[in-house]
N, C-alpha and C. Protein backbone atom coordinates (compact mmCIF):
# COMPACT_ATOMS: atom_id res chain seq x y z
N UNK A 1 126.84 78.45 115.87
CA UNK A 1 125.97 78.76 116.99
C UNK A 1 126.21 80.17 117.49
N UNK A 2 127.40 80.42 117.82
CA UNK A 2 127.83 81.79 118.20
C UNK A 2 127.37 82.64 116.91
N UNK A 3 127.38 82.55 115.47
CA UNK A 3 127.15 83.63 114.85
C UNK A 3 126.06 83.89 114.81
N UNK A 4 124.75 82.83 115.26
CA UNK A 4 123.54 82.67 115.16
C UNK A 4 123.20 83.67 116.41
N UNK A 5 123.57 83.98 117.32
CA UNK A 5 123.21 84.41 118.45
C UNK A 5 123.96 85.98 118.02
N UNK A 6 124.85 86.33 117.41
CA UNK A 6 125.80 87.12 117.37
C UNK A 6 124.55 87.94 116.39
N UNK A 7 123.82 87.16 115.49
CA UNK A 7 123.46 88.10 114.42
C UNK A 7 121.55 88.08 114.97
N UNK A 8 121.28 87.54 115.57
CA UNK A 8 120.11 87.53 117.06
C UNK A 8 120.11 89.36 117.33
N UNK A 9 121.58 89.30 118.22
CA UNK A 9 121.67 90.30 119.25
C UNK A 9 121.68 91.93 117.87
N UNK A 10 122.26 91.88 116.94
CA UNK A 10 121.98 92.68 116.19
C UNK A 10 120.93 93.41 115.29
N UNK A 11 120.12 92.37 115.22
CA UNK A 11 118.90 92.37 114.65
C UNK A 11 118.04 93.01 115.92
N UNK A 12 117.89 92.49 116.74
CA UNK A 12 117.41 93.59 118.15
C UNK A 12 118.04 94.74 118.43
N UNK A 13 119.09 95.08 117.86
CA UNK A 13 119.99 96.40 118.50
C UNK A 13 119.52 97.15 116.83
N UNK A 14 119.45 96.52 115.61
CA UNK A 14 118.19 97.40 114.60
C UNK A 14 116.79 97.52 114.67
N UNK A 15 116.40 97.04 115.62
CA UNK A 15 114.88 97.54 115.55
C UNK A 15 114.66 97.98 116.74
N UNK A 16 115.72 97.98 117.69
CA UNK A 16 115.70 98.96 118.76
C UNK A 16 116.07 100.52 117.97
N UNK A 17 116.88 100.79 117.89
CA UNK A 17 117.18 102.02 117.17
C UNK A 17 116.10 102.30 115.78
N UNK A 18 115.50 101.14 115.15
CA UNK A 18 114.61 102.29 114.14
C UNK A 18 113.40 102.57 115.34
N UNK A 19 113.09 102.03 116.59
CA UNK A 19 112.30 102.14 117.04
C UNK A 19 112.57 103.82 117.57
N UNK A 20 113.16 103.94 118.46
CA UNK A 20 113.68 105.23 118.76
C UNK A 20 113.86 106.27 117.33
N UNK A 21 114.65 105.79 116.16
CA UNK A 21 114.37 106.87 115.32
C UNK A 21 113.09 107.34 114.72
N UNK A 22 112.04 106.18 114.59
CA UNK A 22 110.60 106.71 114.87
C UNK A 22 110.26 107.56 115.74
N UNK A 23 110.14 107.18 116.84
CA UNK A 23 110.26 108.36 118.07
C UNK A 23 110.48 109.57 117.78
N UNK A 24 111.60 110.12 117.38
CA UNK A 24 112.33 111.24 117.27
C UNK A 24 112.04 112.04 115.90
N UNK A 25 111.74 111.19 114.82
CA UNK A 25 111.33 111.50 113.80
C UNK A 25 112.59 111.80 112.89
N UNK A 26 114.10 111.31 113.30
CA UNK A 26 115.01 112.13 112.74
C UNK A 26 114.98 111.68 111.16
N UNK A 27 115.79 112.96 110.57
CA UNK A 27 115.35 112.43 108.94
C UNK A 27 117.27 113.06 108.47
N UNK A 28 116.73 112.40 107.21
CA UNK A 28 118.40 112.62 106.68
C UNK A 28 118.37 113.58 105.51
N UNK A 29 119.25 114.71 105.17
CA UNK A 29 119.07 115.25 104.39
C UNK A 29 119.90 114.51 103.20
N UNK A 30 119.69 115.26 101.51
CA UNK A 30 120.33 114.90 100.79
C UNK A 30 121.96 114.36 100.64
N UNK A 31 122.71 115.67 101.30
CA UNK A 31 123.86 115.32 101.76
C UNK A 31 124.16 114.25 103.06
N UNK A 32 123.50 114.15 103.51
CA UNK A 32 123.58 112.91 104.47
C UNK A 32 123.52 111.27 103.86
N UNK A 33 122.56 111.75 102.86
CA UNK A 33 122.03 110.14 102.41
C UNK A 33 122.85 110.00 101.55
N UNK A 34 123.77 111.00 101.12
CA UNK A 34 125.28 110.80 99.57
C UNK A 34 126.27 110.33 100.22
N UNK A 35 126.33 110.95 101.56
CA UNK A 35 127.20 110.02 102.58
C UNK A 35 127.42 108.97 103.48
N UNK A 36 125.99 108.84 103.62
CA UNK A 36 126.12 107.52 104.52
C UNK A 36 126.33 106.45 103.47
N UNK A 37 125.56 106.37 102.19
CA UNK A 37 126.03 105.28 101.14
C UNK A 37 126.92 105.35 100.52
N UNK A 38 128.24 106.78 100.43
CA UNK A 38 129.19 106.57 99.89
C UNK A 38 128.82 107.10 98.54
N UNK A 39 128.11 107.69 98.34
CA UNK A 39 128.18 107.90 96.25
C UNK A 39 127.78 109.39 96.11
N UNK A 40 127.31 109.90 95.33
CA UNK A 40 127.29 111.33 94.30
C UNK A 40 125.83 111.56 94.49
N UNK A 41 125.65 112.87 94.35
CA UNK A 41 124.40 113.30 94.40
C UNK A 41 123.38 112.78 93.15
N UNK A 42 124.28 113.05 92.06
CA UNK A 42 123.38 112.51 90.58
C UNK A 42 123.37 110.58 90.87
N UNK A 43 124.10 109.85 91.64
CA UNK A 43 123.83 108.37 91.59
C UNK A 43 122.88 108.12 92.24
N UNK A 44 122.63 109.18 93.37
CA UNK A 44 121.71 108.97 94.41
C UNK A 44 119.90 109.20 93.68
N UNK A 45 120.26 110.00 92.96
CA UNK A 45 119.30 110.54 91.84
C UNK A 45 118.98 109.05 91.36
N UNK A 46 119.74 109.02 90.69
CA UNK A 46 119.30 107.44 89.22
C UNK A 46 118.96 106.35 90.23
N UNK A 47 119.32 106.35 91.17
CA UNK A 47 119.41 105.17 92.51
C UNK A 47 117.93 104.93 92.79
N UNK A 48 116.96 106.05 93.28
CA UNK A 48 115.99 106.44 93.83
C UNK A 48 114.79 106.75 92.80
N UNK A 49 115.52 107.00 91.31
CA UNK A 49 114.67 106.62 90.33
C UNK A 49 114.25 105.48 89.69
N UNK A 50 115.16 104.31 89.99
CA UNK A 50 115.29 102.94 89.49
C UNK A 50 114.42 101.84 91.03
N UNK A 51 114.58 102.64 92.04
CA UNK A 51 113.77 102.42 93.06
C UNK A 51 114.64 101.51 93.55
N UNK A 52 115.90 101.78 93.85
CA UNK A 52 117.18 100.75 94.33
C UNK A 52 117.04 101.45 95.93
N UNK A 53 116.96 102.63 95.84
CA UNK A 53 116.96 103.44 97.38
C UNK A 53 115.67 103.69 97.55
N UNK A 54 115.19 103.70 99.07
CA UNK A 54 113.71 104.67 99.52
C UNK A 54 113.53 106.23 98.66
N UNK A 55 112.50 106.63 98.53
CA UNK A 55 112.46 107.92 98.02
C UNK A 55 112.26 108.47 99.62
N UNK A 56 112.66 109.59 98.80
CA UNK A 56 112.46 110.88 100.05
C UNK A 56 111.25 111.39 100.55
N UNK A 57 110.84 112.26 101.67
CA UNK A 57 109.50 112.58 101.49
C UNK A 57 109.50 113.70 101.05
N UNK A 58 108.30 114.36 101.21
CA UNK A 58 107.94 115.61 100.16
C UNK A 58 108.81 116.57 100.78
N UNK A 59 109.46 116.11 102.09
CA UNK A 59 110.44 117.92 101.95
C UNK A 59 111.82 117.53 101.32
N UNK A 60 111.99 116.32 100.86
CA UNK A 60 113.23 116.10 99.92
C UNK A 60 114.03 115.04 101.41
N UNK A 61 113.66 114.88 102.52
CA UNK A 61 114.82 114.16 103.47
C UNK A 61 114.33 113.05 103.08
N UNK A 62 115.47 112.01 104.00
CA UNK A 62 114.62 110.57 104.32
C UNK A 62 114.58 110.71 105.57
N UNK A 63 113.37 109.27 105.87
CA UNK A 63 113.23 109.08 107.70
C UNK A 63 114.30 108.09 107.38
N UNK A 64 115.02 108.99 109.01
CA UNK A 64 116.35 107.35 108.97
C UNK A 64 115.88 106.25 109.61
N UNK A 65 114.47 106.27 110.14
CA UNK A 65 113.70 104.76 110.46
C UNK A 65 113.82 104.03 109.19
N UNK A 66 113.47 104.82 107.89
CA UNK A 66 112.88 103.97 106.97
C UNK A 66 114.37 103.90 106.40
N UNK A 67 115.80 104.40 106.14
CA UNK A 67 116.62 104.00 105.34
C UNK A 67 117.24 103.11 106.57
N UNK A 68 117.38 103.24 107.52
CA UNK A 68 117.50 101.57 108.75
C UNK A 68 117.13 100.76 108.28
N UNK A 69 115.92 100.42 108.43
CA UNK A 69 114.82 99.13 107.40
C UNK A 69 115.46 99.08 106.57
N UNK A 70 115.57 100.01 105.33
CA UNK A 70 115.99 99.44 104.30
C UNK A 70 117.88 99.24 103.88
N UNK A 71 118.07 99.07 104.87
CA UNK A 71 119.64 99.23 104.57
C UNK A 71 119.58 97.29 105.50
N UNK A 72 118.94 97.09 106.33
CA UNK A 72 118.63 95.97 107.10
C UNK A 72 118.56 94.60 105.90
N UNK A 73 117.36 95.08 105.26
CA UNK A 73 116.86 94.33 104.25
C UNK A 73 117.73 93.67 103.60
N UNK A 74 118.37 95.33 102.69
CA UNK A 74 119.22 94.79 101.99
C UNK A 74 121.06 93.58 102.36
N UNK A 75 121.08 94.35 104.02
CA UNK A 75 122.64 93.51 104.27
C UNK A 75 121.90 91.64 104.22
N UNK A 76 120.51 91.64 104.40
CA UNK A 76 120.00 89.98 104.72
C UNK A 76 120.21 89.37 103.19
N UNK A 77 119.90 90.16 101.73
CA UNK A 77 119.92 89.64 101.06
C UNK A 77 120.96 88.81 100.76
């Protein structure tokens, strides 16, 4: 019961924050997105070619709305 409510209150505290990072528009650069997942620039490469990660937009960042979402997704699987 408690974890049910525990994982409630989190799920609102992620779509509060992609909400606001919409807002703001903030985006992540290459080196940001090698670090927040922990890996290499060339994995991040094969990662995003295999379509395991969001692609970037045309100026090469990500929106950190959209790697939120998708980092969300993936902890539910």
């Amino acid at each position: 019961m408690i974890e049910a409510v525990i994982l409630e209150r989190l799920d609102s505290l992620t779509r509060a924050f992609v909400a606001l990072a919409k807002l703001s528009g903030a985006r992540l650069t290459r080196a940001a997105m090698c670090e927040r997942l922990g890996i290499s620039g060339k994995t991040l490469t094969d990662r995003v070619r295999k379509g395991n990660v969001p692609s970037p937009c045309r100026d090469g960042k990500w929106l950190l709305s959209e790697v939120v979402e998708w980092e969300s997704r993936e902890a539910s699987r």
